[in-house]
C-alpha atoms as a PDB file:
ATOM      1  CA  UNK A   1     -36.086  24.721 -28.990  1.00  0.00           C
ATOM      2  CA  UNK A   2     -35.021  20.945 -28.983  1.00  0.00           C
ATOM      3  CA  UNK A   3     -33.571  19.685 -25.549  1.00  0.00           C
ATOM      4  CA  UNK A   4     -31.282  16.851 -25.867  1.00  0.00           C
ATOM      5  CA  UNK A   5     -29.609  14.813 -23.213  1.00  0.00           C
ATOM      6  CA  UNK A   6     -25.336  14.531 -22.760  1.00  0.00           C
ATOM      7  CA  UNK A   7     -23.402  11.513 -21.325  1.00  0.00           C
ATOM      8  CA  UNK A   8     -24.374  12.169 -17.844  1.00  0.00           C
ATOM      9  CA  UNK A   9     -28.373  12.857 -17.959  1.00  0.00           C
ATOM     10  CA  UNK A  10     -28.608  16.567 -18.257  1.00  0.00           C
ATOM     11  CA  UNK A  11     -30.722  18.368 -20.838  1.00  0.00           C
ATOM     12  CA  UNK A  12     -28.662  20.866 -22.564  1.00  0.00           C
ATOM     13  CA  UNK A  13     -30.137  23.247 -25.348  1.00  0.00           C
ATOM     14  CA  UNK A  14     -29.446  22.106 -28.962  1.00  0.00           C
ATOM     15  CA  UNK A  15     -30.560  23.700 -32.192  1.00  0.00           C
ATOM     16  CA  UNK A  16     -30.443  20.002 -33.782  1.00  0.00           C
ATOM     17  CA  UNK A  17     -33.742  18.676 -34.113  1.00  0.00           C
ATOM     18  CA  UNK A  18     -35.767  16.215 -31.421  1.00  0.00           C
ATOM     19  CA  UNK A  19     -35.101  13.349 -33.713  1.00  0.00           C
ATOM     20  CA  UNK A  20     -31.518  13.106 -34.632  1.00  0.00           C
ATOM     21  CA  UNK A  21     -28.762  10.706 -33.571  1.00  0.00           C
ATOM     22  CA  UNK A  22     -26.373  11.973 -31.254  1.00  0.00           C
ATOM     23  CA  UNK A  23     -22.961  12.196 -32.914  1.00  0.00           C
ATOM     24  CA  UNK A  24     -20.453   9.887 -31.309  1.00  0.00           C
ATOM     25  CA  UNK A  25     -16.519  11.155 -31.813  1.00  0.00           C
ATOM     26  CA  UNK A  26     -13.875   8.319 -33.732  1.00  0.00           C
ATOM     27  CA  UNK A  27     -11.256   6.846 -30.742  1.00  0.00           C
ATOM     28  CA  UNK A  28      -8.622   8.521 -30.997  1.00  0.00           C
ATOM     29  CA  UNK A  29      -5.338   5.904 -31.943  1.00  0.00           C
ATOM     30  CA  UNK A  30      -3.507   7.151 -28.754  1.00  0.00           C
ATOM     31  CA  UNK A  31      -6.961   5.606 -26.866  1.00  0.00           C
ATOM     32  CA  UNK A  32      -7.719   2.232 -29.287  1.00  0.00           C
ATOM     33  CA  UNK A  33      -4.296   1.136 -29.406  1.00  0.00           C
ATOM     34  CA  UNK A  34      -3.193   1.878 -25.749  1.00  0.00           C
ATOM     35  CA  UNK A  35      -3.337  -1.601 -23.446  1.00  0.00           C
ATOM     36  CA  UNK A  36      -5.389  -1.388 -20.164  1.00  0.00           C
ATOM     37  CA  UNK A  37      -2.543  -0.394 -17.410  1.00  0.00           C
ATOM     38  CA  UNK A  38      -3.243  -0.698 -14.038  1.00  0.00           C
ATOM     39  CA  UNK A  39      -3.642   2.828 -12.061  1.00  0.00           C
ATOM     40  CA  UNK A  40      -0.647   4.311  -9.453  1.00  0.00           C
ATOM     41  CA  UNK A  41      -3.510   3.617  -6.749  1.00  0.00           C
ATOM     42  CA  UNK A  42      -3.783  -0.089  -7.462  1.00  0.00           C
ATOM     43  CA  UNK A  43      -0.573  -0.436  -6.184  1.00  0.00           C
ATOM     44  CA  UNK A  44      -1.967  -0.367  -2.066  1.00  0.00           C
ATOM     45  CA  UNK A  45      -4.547  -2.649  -3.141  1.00  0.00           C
ATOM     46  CA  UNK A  46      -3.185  -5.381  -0.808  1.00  0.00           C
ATOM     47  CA  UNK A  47      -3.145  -3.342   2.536  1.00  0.00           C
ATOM     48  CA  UNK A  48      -6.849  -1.979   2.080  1.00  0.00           C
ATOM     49  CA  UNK A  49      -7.371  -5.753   0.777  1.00  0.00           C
ATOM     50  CA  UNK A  50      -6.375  -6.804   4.092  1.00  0.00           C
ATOM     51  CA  UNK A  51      -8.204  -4.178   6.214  1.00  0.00           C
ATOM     52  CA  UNK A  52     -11.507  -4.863   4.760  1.00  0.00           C
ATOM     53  CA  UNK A  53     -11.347  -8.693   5.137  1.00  0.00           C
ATOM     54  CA  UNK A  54     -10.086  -8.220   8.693  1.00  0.00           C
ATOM     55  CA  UNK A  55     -13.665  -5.913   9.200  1.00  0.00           C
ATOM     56  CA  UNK A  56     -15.967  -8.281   7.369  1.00  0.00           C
ATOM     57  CA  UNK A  57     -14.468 -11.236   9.107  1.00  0.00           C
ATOM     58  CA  UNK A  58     -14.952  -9.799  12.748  1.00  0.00           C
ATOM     59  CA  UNK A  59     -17.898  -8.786  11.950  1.00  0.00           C
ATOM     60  CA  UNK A  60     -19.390 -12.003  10.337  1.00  0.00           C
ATOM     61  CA  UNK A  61     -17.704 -13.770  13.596  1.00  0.00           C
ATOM     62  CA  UNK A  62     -19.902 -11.261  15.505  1.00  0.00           C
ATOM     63  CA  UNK A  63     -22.706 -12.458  14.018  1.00  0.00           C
ATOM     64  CA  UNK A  64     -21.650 -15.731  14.807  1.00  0.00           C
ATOM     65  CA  UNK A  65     -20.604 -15.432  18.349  1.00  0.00           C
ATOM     66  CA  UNK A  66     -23.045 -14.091  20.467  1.00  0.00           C
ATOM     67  CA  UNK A  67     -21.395 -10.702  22.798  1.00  0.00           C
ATOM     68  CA  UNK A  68     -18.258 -11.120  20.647  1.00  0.00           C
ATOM     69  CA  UNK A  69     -18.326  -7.286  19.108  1.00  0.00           C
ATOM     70  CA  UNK A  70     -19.391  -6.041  22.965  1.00  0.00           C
ATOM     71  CA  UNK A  71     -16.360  -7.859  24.083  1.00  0.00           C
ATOM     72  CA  UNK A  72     -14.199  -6.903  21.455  1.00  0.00           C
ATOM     73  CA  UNK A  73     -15.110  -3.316  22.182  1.00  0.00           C
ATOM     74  CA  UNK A  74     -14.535  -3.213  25.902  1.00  0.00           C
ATOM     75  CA  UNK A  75     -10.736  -4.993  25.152  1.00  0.00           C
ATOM     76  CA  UNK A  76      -9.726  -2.146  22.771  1.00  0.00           C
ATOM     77  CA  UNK A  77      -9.218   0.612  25.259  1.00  0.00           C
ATOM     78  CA  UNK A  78      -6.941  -1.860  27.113  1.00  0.00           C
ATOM     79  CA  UNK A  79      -4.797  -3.043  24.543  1.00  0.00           C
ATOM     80  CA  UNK A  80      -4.445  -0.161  21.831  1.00  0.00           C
ATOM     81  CA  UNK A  81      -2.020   1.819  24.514  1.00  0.00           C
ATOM     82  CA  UNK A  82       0.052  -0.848  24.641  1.00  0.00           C
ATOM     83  CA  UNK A  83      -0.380  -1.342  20.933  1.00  0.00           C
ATOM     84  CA  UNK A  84       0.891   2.054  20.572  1.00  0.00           C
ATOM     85  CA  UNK A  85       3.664   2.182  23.493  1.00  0.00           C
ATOM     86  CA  UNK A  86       4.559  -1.028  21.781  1.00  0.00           C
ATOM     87  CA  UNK A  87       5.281   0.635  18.472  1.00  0.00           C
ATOM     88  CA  UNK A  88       6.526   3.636  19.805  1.00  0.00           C
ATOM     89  CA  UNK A  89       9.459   2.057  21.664  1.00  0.00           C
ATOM     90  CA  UNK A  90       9.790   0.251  18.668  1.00  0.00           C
ATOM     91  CA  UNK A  91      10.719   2.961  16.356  1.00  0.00           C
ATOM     92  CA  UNK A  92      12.733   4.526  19.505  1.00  0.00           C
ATOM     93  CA  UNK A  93      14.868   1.419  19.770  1.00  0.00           C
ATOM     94  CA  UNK A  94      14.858  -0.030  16.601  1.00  0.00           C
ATOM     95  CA  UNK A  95      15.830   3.194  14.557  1.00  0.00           C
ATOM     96  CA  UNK A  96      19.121   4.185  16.488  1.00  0.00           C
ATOM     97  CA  UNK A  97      19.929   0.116  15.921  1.00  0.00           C
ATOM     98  CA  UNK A  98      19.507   0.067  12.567  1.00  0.00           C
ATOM     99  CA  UNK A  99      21.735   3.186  11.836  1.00  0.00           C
ATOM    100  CA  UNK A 100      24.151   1.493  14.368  1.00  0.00           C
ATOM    101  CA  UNK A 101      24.210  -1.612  11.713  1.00  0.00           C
ATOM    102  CA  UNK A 102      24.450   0.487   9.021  1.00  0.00           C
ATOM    103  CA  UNK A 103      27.699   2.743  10.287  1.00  0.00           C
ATOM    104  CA  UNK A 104      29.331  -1.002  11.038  1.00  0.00           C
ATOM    105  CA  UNK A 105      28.483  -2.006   7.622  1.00  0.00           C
ATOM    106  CA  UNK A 106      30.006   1.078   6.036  1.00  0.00           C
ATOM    107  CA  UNK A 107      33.534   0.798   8.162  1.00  0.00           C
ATOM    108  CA  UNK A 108      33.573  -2.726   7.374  1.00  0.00           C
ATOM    109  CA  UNK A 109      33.014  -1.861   3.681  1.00  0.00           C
ATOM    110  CA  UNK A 110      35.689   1.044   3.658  1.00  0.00           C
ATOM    111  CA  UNK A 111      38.643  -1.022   5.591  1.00  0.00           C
ATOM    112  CA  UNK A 112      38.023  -2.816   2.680  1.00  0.00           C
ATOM    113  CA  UNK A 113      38.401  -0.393  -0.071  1.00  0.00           C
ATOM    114  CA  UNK A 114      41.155   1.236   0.647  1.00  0.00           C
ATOM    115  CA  UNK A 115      43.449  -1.051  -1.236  1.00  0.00           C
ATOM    116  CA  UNK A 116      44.365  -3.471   1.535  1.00  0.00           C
ATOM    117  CA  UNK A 117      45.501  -6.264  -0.116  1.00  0.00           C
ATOM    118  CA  UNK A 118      46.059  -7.974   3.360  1.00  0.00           C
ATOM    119  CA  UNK A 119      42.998 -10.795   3.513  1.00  0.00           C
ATOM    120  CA  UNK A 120      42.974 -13.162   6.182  1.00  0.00           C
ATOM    121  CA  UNK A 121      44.377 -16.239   5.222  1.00  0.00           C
ATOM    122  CA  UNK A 122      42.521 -19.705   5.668  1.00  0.00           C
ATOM    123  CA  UNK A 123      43.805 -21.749   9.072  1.00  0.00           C
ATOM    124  CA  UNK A 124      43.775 -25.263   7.627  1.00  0.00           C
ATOM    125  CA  UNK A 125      46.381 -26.462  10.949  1.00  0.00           C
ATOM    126  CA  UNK A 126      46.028 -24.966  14.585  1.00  0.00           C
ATOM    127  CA  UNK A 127      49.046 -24.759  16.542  1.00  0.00           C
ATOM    128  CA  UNK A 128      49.467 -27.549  19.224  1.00  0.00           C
END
């Protein structure tokens, strides 16, 4: 029996003979005509961008800087709680503002639509 090879490297049985060409399959139009479009994943690209030149860059300073990783290690215990506390009372104070700002927005915006056509009038004197 004739063992030929598929697309990843694997012998598979065949009953075609040792010698032939492999037959290849026509594109299909949908596949030919269809432009390269970039995948739903590319879209974080810039964050894990970031990231990974923040690593390589501490780590090629590292190799710059003599005890600059040990150092950098012994700091992180220190400052990532107040990293975190830091964030923390950051979405406990800054969420409750920002609906605050947003229910002033809305009452300013629906004073408004109620058909008030009372608009304050431009001072162009002031009263002596």
């Amino acid at each position: 029996m004739a063992v030929a090879e598929t697309a990843l490297g694997r012998p598979v049985a065949s009953r075609r003979a040792a010698h032939a060409e492999p037959r290849t399959r026509p594109p299909r139009a949908k596949e030919a005509d269809r432009p390269a479009t970039p995948s739903p994943s590319d879209n974080d690209g810039g964050i894990v961008g970031l990231a990974v030149g923040s690593g390589i860059l501490v780590i090629q300073a590292s190799a710059i800087i003599p005890g600059l990783l040990p150092c950098l290690l012994l700091v992180v215990p220190f400052v990532l709680p107040v990293v975190i506390l830091g964030a923390v009372a950051g979405i406990l104070v800054g969420l409750p503002l920002a609906v605050w700002h947003l229910v002033l927005l809305a009452r300013r915006h629906a004073g408004r639509g109620r058909g008030s056509s009372e608009h304050p009038k431009a001072v162009t004197s002031f009263p002596h």
